[in-house]
PDB file of N, CA and C in Angstrom:
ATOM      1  N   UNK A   1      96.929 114.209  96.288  1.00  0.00           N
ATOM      2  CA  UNK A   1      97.749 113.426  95.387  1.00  0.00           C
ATOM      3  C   UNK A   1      98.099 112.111  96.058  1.00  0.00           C
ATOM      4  N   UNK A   2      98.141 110.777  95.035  1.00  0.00           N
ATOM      5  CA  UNK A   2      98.109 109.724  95.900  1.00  0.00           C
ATOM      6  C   UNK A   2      99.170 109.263  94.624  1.00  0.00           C
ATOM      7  N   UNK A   3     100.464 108.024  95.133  1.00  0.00           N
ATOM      8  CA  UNK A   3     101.209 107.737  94.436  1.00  0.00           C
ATOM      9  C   UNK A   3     101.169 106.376  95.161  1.00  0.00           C
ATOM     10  N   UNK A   4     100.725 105.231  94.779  1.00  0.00           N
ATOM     11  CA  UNK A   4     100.751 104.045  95.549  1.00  0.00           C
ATOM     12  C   UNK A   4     101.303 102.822  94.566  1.00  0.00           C
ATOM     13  N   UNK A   5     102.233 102.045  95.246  1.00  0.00           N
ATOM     14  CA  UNK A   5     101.926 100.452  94.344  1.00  0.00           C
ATOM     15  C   UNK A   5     102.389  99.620  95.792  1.00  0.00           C
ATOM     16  N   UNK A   6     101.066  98.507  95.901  1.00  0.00           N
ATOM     17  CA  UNK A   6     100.860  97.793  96.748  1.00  0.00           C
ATOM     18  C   UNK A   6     100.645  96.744  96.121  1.00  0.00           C
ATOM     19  N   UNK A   7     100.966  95.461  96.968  1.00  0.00           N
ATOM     20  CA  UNK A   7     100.907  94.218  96.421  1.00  0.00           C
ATOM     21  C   UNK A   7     100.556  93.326  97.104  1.00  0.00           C
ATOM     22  N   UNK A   8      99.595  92.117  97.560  1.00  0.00           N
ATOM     23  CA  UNK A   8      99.131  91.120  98.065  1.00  0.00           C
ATOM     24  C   UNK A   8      99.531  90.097  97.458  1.00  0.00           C
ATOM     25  N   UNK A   9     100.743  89.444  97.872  1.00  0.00           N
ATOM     26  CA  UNK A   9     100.968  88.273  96.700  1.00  0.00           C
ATOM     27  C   UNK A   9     101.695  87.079  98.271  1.00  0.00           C
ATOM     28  N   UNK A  10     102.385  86.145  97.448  1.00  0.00           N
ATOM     29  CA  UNK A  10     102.966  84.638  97.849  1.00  0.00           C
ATOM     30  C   UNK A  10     104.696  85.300  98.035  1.00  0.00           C
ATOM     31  N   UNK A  11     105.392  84.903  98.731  1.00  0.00           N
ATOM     32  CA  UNK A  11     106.395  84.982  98.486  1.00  0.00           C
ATOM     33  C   UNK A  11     106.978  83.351  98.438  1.00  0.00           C
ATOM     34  N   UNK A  12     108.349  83.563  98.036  1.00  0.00           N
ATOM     35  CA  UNK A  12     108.795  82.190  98.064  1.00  0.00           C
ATOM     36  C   UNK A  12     108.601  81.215  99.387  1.00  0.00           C
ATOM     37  N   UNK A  13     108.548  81.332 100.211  1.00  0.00           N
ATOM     38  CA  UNK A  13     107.857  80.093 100.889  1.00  0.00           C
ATOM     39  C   UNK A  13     106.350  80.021 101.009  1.00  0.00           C
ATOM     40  N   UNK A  14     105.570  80.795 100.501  1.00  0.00           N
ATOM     41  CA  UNK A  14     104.080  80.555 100.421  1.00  0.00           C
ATOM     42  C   UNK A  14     103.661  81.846 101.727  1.00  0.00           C
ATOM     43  N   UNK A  15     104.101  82.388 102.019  1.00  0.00           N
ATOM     44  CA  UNK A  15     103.590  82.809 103.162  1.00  0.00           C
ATOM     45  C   UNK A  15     103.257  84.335 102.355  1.00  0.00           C
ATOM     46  N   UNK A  16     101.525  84.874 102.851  1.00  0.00           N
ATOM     47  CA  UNK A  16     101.034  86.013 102.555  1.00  0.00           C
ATOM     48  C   UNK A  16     101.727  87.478 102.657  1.00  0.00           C
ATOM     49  N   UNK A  17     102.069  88.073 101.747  1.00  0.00           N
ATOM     50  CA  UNK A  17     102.525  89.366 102.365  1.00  0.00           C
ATOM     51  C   UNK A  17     102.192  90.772 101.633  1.00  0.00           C
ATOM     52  N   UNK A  18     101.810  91.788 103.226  1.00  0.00           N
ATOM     53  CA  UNK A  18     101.771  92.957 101.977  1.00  0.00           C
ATOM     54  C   UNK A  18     102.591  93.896 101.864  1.00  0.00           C
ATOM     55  N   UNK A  19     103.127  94.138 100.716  1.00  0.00           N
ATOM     56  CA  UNK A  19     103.998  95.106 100.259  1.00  0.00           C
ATOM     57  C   UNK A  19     103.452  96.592  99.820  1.00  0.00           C
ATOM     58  N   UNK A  20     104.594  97.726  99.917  1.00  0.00           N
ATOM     59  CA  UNK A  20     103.727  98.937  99.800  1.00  0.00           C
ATOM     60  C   UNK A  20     105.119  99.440  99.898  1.00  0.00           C
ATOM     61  N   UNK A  21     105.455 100.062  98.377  1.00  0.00           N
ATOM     62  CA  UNK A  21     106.563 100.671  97.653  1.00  0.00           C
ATOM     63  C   UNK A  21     106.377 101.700  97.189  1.00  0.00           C
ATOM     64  N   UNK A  22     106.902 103.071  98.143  1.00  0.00           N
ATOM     65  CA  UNK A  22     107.133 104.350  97.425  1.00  0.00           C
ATOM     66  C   UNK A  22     105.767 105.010  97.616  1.00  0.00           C
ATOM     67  N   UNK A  23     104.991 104.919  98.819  1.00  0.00           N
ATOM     68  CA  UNK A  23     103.691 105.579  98.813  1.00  0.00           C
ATOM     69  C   UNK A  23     104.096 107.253  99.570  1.00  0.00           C
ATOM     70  N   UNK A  24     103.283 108.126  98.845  1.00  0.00           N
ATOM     71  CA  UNK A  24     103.042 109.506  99.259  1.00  0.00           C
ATOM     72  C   UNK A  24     101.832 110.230  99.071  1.00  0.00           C
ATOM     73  N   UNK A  25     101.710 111.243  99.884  1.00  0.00           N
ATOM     74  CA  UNK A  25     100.290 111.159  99.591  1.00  0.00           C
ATOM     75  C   UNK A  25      99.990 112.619 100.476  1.00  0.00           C
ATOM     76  N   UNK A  26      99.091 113.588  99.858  1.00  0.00           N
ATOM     77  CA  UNK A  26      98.694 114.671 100.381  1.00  0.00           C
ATOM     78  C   UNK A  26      97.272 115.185  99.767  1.00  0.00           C
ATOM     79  N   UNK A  27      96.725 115.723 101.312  1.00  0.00           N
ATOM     80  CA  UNK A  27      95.202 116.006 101.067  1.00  0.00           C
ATOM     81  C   UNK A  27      95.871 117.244 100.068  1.00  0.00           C
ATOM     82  N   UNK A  28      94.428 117.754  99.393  1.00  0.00           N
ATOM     83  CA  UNK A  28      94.224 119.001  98.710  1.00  0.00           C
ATOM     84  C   UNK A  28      95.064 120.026  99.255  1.00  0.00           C
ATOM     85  N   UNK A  29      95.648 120.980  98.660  1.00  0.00           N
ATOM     86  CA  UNK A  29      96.296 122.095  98.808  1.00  0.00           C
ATOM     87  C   UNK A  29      96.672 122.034 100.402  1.00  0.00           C
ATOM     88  N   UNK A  30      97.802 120.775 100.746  1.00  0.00           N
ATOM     89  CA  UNK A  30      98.210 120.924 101.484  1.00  0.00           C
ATOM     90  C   UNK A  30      99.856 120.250 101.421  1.00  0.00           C
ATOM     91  N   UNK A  31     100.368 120.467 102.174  1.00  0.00           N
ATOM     92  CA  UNK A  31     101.850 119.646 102.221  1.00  0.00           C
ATOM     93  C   UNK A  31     101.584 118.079 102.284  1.00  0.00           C
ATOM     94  N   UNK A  32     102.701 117.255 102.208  1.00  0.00           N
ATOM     95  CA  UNK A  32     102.776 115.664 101.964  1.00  0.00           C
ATOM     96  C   UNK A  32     102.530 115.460 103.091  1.00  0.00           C
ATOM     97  N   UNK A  33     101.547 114.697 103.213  1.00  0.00           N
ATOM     98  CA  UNK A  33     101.435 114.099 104.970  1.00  0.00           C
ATOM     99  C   UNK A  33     102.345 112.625 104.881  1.00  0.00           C
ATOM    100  N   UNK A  34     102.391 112.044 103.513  1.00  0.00           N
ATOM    101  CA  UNK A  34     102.800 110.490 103.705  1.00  0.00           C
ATOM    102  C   UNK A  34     103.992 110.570 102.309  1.00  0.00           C
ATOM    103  N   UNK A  35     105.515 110.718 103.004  1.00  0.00           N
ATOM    104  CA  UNK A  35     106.453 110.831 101.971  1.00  0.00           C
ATOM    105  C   UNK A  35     107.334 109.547 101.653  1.00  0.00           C
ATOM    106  N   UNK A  36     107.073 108.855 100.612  1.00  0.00           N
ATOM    107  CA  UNK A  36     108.218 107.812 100.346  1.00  0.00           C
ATOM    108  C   UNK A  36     108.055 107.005 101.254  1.00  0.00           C
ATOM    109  N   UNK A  37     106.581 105.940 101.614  1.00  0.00           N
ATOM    110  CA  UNK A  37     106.605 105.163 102.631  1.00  0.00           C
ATOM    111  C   UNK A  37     106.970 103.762 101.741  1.00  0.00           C
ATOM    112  N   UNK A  38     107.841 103.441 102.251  1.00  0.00           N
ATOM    113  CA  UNK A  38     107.382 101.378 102.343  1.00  0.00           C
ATOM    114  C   UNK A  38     107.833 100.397 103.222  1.00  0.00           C
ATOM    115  N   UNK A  39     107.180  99.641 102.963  1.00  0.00           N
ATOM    116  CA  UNK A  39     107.304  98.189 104.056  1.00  0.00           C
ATOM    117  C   UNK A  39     106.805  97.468 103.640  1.00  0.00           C
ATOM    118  N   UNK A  40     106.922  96.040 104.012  1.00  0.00           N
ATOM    119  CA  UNK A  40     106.864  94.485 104.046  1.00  0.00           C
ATOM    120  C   UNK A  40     106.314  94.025 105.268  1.00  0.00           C
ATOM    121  N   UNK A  41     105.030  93.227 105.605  1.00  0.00           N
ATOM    122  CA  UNK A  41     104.251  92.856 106.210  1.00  0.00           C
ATOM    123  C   UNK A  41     104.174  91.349 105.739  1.00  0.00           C
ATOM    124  N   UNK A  42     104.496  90.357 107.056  1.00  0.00           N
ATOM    125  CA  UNK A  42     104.380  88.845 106.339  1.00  0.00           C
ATOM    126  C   UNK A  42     103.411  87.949 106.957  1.00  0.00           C
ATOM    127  N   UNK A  43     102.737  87.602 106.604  1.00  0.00           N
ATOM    128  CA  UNK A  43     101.288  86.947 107.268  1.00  0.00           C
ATOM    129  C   UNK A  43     102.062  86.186 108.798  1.00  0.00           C
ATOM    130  N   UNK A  44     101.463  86.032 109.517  1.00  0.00           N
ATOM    131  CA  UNK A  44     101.802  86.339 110.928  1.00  0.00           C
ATOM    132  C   UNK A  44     102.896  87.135 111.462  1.00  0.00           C
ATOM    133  N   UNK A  45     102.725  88.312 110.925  1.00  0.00           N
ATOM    134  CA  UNK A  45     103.682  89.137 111.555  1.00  0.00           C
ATOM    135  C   UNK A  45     103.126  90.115 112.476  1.00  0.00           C
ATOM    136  N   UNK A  46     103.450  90.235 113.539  1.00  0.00           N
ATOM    137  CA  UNK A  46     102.849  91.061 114.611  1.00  0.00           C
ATOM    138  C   UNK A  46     103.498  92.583 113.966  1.00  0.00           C
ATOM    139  N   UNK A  47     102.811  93.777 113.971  1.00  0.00           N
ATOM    140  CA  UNK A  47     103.111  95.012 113.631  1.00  0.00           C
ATOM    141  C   UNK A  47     102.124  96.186 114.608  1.00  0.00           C
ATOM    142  N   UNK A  48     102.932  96.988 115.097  1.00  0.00           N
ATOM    143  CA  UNK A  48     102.249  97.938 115.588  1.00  0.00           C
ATOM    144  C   UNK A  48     102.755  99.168 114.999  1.00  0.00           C
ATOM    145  N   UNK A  49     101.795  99.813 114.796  1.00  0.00           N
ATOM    146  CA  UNK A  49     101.868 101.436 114.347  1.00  0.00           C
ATOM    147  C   UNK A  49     101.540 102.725 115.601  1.00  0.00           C
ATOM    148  N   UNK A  50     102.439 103.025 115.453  1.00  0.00           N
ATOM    149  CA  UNK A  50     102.892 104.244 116.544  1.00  0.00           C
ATOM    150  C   UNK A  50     103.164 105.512 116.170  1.00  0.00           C
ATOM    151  N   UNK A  51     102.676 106.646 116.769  1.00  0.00           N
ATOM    152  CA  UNK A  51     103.148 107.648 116.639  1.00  0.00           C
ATOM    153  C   UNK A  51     102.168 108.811 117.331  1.00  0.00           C
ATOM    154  N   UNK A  52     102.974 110.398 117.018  1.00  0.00           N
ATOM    155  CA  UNK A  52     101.917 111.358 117.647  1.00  0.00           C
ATOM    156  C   UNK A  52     101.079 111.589 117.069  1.00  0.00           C
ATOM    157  N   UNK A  53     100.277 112.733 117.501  1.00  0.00           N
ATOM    158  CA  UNK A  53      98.725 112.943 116.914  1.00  0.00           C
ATOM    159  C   UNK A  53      99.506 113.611 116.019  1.00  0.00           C
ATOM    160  N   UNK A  54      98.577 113.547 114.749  1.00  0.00           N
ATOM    161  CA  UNK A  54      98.919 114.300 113.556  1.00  0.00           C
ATOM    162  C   UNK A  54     100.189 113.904 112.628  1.00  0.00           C
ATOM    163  N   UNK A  55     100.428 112.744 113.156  1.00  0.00           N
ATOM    164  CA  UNK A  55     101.836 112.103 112.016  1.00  0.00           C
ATOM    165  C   UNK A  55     101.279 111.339 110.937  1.00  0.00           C
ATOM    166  N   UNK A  56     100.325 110.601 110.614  1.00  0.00           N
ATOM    167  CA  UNK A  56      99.519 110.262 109.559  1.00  0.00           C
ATOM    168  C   UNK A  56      99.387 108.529 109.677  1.00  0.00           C
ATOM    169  N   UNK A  57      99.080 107.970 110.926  1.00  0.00           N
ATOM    170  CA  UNK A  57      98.909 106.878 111.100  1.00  0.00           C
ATOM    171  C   UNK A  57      97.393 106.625 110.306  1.00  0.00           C
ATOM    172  N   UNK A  58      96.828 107.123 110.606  1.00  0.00           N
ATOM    173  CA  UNK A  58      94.944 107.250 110.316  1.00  0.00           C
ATOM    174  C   UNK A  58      95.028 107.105 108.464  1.00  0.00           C
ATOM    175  N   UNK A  59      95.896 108.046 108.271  1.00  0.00           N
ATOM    176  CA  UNK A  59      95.913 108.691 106.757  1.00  0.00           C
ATOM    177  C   UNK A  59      96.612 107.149 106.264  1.00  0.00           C
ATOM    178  N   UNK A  60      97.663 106.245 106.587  1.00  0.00           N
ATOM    179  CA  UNK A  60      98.442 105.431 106.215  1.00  0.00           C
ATOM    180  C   UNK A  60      97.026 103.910 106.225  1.00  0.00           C
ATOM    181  N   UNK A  61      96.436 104.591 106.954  1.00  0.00           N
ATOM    182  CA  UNK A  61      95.793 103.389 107.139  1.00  0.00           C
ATOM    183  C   UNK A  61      94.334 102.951 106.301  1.00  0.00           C
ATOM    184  N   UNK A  62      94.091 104.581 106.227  1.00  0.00           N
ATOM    185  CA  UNK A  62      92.412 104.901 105.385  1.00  0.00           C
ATOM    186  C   UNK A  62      93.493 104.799 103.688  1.00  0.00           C
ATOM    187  N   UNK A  63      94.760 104.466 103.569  1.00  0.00           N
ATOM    188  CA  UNK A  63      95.428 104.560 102.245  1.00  0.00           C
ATOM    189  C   UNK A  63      95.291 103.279 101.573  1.00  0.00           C
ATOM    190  N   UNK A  64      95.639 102.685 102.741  1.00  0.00           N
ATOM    191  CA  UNK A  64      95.935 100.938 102.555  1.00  0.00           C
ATOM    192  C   UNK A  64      94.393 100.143 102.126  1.00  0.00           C
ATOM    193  N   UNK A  65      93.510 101.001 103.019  1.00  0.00           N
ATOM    194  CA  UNK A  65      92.473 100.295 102.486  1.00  0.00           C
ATOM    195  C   UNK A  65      91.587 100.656 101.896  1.00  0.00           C
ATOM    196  N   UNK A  66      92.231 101.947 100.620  1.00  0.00           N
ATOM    197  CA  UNK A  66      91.628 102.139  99.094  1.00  0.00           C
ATOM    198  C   UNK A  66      90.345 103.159  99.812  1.00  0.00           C
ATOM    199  N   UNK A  67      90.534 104.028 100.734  1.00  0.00           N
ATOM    200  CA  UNK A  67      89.527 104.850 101.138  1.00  0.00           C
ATOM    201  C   UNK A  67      89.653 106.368 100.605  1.00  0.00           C
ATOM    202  N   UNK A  68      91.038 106.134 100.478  1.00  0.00           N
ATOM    203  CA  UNK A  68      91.421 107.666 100.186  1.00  0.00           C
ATOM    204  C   UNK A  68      92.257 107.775  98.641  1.00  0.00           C
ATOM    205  N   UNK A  69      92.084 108.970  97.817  1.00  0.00           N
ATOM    206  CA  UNK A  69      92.346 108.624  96.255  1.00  0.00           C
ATOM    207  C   UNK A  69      92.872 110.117  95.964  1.00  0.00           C
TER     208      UNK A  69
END
């Protein structure tokens, strides 16, 4: 199950950003790996993603870029 709304747009000073409101998301007959995520990303914004094995960095990431449905 995939619940996404993402957005690539301008904000008021022109600067690129991506948005990603209310994403969750679980393989087949399994529990939510990705519950109620969002954030704001602003074109030169340095961001690192962290965490342990098996917290769903991979999954957040194969989400963002329309790999997984």
């Amino acid at each position: 199950m995939l619940l996404l709304h993402m957005e690539y747009k301008r904000d008021r000073t022109g600067m690129e950003v991506i948005n990603v409101k209310n994403l969750f998301f679980s393989y087949p007959e399994s529990a939510e790996i990705l519950t109620d995520i969002s954030f704001c990303i602003e074109k030169g914004q340095k961001v690192a993603l962290a965490g342990p094995n098996g917290s769903g960095k991979t999954t957040l990431l194969l989400n963002l870029a329309g790999l997984l449905r």
